[in-house]
Protein backbone atom coordinates (compact mmCIF):
# COMPACT_ATOMS: atom_id res chain seq x y z
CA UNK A 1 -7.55 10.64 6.63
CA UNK A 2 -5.32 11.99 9.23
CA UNK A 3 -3.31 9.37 11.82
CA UNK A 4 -5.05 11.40 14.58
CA UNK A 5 -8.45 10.83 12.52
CA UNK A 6 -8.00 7.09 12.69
CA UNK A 7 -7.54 6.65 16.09
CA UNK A 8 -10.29 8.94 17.11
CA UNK A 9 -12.39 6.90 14.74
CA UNK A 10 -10.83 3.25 16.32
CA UNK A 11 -11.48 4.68 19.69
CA UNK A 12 -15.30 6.53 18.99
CA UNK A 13 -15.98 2.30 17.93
CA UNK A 14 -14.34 0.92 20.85
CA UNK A 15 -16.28 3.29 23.01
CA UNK A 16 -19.76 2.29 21.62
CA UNK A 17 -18.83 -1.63 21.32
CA UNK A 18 -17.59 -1.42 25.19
CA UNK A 19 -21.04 0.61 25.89
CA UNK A 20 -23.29 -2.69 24.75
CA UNK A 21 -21.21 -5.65 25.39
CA UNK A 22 -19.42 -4.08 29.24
CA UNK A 23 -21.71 -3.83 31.93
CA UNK A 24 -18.94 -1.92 33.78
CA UNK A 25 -18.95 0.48 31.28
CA UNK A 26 -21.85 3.09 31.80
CA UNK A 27 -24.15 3.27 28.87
CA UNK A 28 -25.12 6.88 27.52
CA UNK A 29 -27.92 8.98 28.74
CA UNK A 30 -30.46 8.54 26.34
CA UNK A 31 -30.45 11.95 24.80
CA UNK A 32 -26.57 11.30 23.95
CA UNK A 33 -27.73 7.76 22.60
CA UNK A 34 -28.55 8.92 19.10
CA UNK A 35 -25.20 10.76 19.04
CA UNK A 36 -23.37 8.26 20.03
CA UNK A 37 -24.84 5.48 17.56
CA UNK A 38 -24.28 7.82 14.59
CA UNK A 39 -20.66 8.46 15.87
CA UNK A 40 -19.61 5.03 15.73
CA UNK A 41 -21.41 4.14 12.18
CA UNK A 42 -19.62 6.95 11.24
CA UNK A 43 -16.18 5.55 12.65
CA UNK A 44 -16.70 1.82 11.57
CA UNK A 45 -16.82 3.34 7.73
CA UNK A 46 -13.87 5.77 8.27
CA UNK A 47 -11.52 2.63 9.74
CA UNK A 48 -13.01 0.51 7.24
CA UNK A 49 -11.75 2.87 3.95
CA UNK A 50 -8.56 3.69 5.95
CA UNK A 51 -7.51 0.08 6.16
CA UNK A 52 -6.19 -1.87 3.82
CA UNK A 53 -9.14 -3.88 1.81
CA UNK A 54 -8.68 -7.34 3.52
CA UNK A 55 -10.85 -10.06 5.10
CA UNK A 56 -11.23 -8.75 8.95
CA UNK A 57 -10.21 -12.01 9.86
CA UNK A 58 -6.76 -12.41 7.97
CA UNK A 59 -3.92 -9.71 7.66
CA UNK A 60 -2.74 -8.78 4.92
CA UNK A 61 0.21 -10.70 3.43
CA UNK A 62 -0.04 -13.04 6.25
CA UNK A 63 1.25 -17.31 6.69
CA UNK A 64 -1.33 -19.07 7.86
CA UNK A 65 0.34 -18.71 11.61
CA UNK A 66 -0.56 -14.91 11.65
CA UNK A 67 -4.41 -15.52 10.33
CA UNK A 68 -7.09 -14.70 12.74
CA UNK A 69 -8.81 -17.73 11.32
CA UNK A 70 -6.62 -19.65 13.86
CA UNK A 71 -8.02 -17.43 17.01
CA UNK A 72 -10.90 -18.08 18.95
CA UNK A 73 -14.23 -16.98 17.00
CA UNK A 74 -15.36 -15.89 20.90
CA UNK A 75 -13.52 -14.99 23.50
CA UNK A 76 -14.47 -15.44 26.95
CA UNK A 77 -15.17 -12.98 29.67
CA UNK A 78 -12.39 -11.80 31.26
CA UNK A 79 -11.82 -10.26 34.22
CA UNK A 80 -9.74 -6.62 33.77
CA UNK A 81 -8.39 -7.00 37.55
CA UNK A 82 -7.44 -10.75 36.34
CA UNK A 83 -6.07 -9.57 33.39
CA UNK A 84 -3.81 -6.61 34.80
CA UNK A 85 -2.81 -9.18 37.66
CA UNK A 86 -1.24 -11.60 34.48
CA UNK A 87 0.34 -8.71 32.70
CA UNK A 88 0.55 -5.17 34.66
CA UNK A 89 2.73 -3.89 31.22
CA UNK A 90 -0.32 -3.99 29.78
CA UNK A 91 -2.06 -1.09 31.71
CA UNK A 92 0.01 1.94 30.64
CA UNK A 93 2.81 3.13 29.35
CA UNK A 94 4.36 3.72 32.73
CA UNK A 95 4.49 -0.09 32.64
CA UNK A 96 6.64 -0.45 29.56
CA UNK A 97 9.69 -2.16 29.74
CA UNK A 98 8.84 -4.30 32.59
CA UNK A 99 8.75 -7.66 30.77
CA UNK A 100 11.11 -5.73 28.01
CA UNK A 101 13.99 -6.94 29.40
CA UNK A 102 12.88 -10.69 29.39
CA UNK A 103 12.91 -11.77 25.60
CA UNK A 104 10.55 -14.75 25.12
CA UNK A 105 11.85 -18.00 25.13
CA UNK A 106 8.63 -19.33 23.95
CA UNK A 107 8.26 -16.81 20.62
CA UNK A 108 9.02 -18.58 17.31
CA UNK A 109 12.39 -17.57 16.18
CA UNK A 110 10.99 -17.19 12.62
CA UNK A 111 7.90 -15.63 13.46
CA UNK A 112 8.17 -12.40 11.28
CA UNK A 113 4.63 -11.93 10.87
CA UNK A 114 3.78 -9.87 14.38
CA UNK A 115 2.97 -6.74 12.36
CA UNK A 116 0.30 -8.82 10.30
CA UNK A 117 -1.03 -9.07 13.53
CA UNK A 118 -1.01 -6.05 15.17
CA UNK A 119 -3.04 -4.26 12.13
CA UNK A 120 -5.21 -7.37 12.58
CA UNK A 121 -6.39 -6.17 16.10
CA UNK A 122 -6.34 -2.87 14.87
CA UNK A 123 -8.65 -3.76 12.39
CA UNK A 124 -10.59 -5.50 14.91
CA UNK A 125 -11.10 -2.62 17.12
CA UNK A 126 -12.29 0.30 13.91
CA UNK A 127 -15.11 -2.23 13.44
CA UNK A 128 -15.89 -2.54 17.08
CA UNK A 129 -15.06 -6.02 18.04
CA UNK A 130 -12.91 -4.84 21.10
CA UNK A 131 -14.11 -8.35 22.62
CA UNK A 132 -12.29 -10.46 19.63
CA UNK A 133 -9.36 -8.32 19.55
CA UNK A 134 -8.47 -9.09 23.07
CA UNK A 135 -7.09 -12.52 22.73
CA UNK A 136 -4.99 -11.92 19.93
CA UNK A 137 -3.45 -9.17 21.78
CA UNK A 138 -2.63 -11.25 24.70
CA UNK A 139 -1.30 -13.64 22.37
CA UNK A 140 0.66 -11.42 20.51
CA UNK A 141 2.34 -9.86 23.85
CA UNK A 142 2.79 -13.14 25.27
CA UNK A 143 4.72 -14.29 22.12
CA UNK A 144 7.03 -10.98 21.82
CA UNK A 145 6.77 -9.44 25.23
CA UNK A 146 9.64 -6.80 24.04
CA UNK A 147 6.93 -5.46 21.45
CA UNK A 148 6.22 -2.22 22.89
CA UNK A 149 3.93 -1.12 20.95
CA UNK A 150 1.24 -4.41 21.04
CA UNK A 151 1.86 -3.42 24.29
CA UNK A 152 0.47 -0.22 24.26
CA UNK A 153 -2.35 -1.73 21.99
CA UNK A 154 -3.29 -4.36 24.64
CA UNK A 155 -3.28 -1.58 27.55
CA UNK A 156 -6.19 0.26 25.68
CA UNK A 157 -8.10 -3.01 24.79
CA UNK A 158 -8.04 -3.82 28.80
CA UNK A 159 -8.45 0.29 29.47
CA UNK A 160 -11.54 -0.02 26.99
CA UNK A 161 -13.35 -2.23 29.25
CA UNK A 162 -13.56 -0.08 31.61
CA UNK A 163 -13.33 3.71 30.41
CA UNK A 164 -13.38 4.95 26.90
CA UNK A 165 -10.08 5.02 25.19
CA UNK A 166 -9.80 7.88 22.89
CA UNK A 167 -6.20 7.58 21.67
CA UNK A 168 -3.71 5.05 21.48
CA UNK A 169 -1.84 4.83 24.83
CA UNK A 170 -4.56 6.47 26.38
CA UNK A 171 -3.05 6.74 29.91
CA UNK A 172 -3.25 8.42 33.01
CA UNK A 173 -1.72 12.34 32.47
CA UNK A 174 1.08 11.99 34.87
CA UNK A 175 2.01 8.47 33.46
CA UNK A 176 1.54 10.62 29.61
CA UNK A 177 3.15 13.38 30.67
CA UNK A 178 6.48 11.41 32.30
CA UNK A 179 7.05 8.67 29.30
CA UNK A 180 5.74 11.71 26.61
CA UNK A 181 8.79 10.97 24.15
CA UNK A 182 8.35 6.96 24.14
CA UNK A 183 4.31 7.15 23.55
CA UNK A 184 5.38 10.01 21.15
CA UNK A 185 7.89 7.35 19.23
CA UNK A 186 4.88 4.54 19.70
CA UNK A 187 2.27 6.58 18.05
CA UNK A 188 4.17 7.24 15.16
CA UNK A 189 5.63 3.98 14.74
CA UNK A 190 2.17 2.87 14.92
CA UNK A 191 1.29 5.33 12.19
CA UNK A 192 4.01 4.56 9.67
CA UNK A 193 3.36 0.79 9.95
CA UNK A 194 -0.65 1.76 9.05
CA UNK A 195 0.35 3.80 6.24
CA UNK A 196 2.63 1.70 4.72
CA UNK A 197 0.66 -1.23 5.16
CA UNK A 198 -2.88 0.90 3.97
CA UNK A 199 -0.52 2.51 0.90
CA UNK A 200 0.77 -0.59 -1.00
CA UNK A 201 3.01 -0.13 -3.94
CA UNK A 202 0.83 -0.51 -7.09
CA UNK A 203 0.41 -4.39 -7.73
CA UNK A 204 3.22 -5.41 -10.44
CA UNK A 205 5.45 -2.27 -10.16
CA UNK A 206 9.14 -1.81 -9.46
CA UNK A 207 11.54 0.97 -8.03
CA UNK A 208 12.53 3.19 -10.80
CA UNK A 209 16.26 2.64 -9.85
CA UNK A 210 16.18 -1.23 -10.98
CA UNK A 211 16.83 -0.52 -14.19
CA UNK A 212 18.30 -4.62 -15.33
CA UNK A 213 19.07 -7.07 -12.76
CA UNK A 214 21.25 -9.82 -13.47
CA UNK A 215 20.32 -13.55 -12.93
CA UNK A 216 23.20 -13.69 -10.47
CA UNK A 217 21.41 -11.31 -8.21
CA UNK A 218 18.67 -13.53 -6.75
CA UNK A 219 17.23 -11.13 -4.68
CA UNK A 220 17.45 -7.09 -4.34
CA UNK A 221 16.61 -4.54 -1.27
CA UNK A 222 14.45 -1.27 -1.88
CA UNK A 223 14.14 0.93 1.84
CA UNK A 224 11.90 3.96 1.52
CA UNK A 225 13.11 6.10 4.76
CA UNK A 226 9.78 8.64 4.39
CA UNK A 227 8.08 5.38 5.22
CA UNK A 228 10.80 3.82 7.96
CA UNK A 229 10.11 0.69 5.36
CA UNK A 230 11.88 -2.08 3.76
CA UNK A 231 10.70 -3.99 0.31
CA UNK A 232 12.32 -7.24 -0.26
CA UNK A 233 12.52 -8.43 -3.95
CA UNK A 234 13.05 -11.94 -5.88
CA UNK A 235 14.55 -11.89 -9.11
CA UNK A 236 13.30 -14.62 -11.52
CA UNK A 237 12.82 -15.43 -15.05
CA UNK A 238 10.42 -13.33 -15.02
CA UNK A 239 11.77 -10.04 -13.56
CA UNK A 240 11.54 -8.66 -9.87
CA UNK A 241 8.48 -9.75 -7.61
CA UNK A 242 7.86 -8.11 -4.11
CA UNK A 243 8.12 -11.00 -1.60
CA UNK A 244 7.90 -8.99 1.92
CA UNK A 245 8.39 -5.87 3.43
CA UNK A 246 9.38 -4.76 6.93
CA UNK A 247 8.92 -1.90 9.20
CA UNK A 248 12.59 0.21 9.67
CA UNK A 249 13.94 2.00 12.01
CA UNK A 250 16.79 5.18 10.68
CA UNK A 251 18.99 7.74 11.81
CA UNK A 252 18.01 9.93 14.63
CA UNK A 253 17.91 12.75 12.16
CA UNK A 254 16.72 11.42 9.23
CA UNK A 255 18.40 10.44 5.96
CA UNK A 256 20.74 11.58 3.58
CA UNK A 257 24.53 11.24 5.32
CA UNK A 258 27.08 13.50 4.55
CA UNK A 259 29.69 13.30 7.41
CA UNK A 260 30.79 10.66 9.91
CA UNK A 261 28.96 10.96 13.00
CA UNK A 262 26.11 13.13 11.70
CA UNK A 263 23.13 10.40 12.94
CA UNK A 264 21.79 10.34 9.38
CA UNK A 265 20.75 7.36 7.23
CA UNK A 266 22.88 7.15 3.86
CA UNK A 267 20.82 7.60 0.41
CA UNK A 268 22.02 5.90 -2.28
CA UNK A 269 22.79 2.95 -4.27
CA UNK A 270 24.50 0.47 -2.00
CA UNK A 271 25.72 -3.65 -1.83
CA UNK A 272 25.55 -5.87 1.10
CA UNK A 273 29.17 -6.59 1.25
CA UNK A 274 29.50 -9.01 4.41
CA UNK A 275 26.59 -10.72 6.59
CA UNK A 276 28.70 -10.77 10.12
CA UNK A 277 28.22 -13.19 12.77
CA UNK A 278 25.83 -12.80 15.49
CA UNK A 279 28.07 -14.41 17.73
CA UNK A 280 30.86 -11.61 17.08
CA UNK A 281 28.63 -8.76 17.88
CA UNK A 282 27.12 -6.86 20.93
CA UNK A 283 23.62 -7.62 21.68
CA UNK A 284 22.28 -3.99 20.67
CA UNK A 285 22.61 -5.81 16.89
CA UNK A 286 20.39 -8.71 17.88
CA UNK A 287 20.57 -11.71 15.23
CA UNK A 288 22.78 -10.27 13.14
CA UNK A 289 24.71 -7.28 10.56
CA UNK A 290 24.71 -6.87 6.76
CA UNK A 291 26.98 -3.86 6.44
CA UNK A 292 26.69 -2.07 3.12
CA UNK A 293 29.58 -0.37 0.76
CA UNK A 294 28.74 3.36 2.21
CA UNK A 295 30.46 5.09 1.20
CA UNK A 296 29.98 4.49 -2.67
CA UNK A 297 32.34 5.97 -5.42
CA UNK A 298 29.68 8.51 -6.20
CA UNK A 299 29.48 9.49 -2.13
CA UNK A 300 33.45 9.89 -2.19
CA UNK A 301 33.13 12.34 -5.19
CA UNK A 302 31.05 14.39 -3.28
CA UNK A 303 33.36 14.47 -0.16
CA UNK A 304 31.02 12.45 2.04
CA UNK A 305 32.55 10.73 4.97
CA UNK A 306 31.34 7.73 7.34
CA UNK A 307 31.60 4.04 7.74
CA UNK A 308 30.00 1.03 9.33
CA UNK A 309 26.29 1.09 7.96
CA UNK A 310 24.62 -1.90 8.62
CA UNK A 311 21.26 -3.65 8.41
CA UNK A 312 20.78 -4.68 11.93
CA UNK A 313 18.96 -6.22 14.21
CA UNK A 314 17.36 -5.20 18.06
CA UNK A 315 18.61 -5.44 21.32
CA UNK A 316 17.01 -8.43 23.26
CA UNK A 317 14.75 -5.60 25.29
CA UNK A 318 13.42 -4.01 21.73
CA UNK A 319 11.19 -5.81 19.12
CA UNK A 320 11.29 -2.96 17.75
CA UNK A 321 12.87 1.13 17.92
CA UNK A 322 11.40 4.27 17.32
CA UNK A 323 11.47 5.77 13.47
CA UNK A 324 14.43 7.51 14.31
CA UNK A 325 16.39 6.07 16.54
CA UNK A 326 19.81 4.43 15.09
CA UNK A 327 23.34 6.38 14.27
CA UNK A 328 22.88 5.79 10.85
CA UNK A 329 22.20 2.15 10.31
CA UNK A 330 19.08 1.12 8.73
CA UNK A 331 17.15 -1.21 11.74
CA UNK A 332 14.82 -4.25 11.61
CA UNK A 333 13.09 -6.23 14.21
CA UNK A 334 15.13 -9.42 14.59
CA UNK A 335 12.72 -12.41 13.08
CA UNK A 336 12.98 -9.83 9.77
CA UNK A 337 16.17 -9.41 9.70
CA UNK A 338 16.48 -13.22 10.09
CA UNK A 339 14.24 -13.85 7.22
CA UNK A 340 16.91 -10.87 5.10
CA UNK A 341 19.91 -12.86 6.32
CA UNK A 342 18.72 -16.36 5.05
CA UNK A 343 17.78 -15.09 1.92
CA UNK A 344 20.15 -12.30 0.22
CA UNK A 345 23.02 -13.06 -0.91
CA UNK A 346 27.05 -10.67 -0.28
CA UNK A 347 27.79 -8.87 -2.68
CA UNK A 348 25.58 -9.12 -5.51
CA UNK A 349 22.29 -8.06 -3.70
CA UNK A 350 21.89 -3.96 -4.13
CA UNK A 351 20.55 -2.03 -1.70
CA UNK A 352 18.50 0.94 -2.61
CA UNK A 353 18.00 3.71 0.20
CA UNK A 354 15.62 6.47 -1.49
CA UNK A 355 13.88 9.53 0.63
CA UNK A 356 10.81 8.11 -0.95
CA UNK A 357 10.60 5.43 -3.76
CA UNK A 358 8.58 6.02 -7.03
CA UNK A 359 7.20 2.78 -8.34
CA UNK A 360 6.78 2.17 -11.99
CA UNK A 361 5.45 -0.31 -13.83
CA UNK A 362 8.33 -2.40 -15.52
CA UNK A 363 7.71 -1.60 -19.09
CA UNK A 364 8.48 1.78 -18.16
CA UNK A 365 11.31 0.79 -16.33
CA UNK A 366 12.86 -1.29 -19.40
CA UNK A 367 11.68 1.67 -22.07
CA UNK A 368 13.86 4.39 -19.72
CA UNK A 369 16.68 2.02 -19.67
CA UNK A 370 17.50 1.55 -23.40
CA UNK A 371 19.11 5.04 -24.38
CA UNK A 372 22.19 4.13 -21.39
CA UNK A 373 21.90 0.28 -22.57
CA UNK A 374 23.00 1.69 -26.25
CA UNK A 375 25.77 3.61 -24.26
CA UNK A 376 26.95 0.78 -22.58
CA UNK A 377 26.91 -1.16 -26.17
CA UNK A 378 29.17 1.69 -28.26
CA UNK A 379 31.37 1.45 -24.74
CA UNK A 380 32.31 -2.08 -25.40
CA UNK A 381 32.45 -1.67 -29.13
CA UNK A 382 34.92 0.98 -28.63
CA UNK A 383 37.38 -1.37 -26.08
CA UNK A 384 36.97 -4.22 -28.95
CA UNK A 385 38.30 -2.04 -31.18
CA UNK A 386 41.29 -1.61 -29.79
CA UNK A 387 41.25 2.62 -30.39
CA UNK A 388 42.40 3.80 -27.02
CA UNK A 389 41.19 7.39 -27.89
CA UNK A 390 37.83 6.55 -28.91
CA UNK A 391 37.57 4.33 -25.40
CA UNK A 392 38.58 7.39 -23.64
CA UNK A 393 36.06 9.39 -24.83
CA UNK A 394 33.70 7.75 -22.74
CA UNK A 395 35.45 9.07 -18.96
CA UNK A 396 34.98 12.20 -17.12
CA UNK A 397 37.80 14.66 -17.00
CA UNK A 398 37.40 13.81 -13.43
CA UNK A 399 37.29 10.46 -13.50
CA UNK A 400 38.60 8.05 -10.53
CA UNK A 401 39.55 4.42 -9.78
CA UNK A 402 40.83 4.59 -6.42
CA UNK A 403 43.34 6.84 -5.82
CA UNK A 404 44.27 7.32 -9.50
CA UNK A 405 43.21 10.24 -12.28
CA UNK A 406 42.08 9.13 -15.33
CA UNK A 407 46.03 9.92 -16.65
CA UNK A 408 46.87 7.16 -14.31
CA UNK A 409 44.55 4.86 -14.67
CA UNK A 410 44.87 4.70 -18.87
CA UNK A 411 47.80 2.57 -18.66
CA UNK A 412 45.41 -0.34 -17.29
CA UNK A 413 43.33 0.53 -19.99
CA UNK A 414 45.76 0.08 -22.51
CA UNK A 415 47.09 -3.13 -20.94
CA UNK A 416 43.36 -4.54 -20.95
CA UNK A 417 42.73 -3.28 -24.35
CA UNK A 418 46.16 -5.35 -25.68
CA UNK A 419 44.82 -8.12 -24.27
CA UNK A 420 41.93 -8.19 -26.28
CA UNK A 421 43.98 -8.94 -29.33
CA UNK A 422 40.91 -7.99 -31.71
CA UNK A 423 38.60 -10.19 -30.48
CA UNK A 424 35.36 -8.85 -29.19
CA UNK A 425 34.87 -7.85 -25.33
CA UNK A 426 31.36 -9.91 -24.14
CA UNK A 427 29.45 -8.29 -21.03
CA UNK A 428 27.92 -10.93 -18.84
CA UNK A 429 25.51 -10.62 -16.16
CA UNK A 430 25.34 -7.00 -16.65
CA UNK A 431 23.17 -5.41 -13.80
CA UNK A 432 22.38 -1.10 -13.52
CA UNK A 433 20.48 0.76 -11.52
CA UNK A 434 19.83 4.28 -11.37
CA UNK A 435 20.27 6.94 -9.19
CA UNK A 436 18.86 10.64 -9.97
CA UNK A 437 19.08 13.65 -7.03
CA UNK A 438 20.98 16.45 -8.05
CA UNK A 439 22.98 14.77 -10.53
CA UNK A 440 21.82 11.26 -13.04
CA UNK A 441 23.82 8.49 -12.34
CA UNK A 442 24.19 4.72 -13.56
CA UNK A 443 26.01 2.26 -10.81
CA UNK A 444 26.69 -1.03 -13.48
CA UNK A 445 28.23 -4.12 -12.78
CA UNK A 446 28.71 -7.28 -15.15
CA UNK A 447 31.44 -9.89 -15.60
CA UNK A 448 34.04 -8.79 -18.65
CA UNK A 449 34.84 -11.24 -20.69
CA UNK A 450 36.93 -11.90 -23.84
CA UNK A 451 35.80 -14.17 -26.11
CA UNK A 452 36.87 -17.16 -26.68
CA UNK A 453 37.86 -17.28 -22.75
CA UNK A 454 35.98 -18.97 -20.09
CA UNK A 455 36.49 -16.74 -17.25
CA UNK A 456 36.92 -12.72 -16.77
CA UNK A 457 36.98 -9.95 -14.80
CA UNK A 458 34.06 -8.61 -12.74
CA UNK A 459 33.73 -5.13 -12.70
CA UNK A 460 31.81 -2.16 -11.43
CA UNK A 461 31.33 0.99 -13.31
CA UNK A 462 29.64 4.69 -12.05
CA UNK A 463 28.33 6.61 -14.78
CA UNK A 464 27.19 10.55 -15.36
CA UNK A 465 24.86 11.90 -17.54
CA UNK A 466 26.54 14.82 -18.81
CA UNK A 467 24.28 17.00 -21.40
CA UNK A 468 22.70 14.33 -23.21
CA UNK A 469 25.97 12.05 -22.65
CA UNK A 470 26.91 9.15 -20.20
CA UNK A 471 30.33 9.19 -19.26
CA UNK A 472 32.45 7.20 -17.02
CA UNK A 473 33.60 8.58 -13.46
CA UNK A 474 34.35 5.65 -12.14
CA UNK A 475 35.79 1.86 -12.58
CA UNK A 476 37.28 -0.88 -10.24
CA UNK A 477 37.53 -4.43 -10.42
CA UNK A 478 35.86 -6.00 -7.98
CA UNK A 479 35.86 -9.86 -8.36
């Protein structure tokens, strides 16, 4: 069901429910009343299989802060001219940005969960309960009064008392026609947050790129840009488990970087390399930056330029931006991007940017993982061997560390390898994900370590599929 489809479906309920329960609102000529009736059965069933399958009163994925269960069962009467007179955003978009400018003092800092409660109203008003939606909306506005678009959403529940509302930011035409981009930006960040909240990843499964996580990454980052979303992941004993997920906002002209400047949103396999203070940065980053290591060593292969992408934060005026809307960066509101800087960890949590992310489940995951994991084995036989030919074997002709060739890097090979003294080489905490576009690659990092010693080397390693090979075309320490 098309975007459009739901919101003509939302509104054809809204417009029957305001019919009965609004005296204001003039109730249909009784040859249209059949019409009508059908019309809105029909709607209520459309919203209901376009929604995710949860309890009307509770989001989904909610605390017990975002629940419905803690509104008002009934709301009272309220009066729209009352109403509009407490909150004049409310009626339009023309009215946007009025109370944008004044974050909210009173909103909870770590209150992340104001999506859970926007779909809640939404869900509120496909079944026809325009009445109950209303004071969650106010609440909602009056928590994060820079959240456009609950904004937007409240206008129409107030509009809706009145006048059918037939489309989300159902305005005036000269008020649609002079703020066309922003309602443009609203209604599709409205639609991607549906979508990616009615289209859940299959229960249990996993980004094909996390091939083996070590224990020393707690936590890992998956951000499909098709669906301007970020999953968040715990690693545990036993494997990776989806904790949350945000909305996103990219680059102003979608994904894939290849030169500085170019507005786009890197793809890749990436690290969070620094989390930078708040109180060092300009208040377009709101609470906070977690730049990333664009580019990588396979971006600088292919000759792509660029620095300074970071997971950021809002301005104090935005909850939110539009889809597409940053230079590059990849853009949360700021109570999520709180919630990613309290929990992941510099350097050893990966951050995977995909065009869109194909979840498997993780027995698949493991089973494609075991022909490079044999790779990586005859690798580290080879450098315990102490044969510097049959170590070399495994690098590209092209290979890179740096600024040096592989002709100048075999030196430090040899030096390692005398090291060694014939005792084995032990990989610890070994960690690779995958990356396949136009080329199969394997980013791997784990701690090298000979035995008998305590402490080693931590190194990361980029890896081609060549034929039915894996070769090296890159290594650096980098700990």
């Amino acid at each position: 069901m098309s975007f459009n489809g739901l919101l003509l479906a939302m509104s054809l309920a809204a417009l029957g429910h305001s019919a009965q329960a609004n005296t204001r609102v003039a109730a249909p000529k009784a040859g249209a009343k059949t019409a009508v009736k059908t019309a809105v059965k029909t709607a209520v069933k459309a919203v209901a299989k376009a929604l995710p399958k949860t309890s009307p009163k509770t989001s989904p994925k909610t605390s017990p802060k975002a629940s419905l269960k803690t509104e008002p069962k009934t709301v009272a009467k309220v009066s729209v001219r009352k109403s509009a007179r407490v909150l004049p955003v409310a009626l339009g978009v023309a009215g946007i940005g009025a109370l944008a400018s004044k974050a909210s003092t009173q909103a909870n800092a770590r209150d992340a969960d104001a999506e859970n409660r926007l779909i809640a109203i939404y869900r509120l008003i496909g079944e026809a309960r325009n009445r109950e939606a209303m004071e969650p909306a106010r609440k909602l506005v009056h928590d994060h009064p820079n959240f456009q678009l609950a904004q937007l959403v409240y206008g129409d529940l107030l509009n809706s008392q009145v006048r059918p509302v037939r489309t989300l930011g159902d305005v005036s035409p000269d008020a649609s026609k002079a703020r066309a981009e922003a309602l443009a930006e609203l209604r599709e960040e409205s639609q991607l947050r549906l979508k990616a909240l009615r289209d859940r990843p299959p229960a249990g499964t996993l980004p094909s790129q996390f091939m083996a996580l070590a224990p020393s990454s707690r936590h890992a980052i998956a951000i499909d840009t098709s669906r301007s979303r970020l999953y968040l992941f715990e690693n545990s004993t036993t494997g990776l488990h989806l904790i949350a997920d945000f909305y996103i906002s990219i680059g102003k002209l979608g994904a894939e970087k290849n030169t500085e400047g170019d507005k786009r949103t890197p793809l890749g396999i990436y690290f969070i390399t620094s989390n930078l203070d708040p109180k060092s940065l300009k208040n377009f980053y709101g609470s906070g930056a977690l730049p990333i290591n664009y580019p990588n060593a396979l971006d600088q292969s292919r000759g792509k330029t660029g620095s300074g992408i970071w997971l950021h934060g809002t301005p104090p005026e935005q909850f939110s931006r539009a889809p597409r809307a940053s230079d590059g960066c990849v853009v949360l509101a700021n109570p999520d991007l709180e919630r990613l800087v309290r929990t992941v960890q510099v350097r050893t949590t990966p951050v995977v940017i995909a065009q869109s992310l194909q979840w498997q489940a993780p027995h698949t995951v493991a089973n494609n993982s075991q022909a490079f994991a044999a790779t990586l084995t005859r690798w580290q036989q080879a450098k315990s061997s102490g044969d510097l030919s049959r170590v070399l074997n495994f690098y590209t002709a092209d290979f890179r560390s740096q600024d040096k060739t592989l002709v100048q890097w075999t030196p430090t090979l040899r030096q390692e390898m005398e090291r060694v003294q014939g005792r084995p080489i032990l990989l610890k905490d070994v960690s690779y994900l995958r990356w396949t576009d136009t080329a199969d690659t394997m980013v791997v990092t784990f701690g090298e370590v000979i035995e008998g010693m305590r402490t080693g080397m931590t190194k990361r390693q980029y890896w081609i599929r060549e034929g039915i090979q894996w070769k090296i075309f890159f290594e650096g320490v980098i700990g």
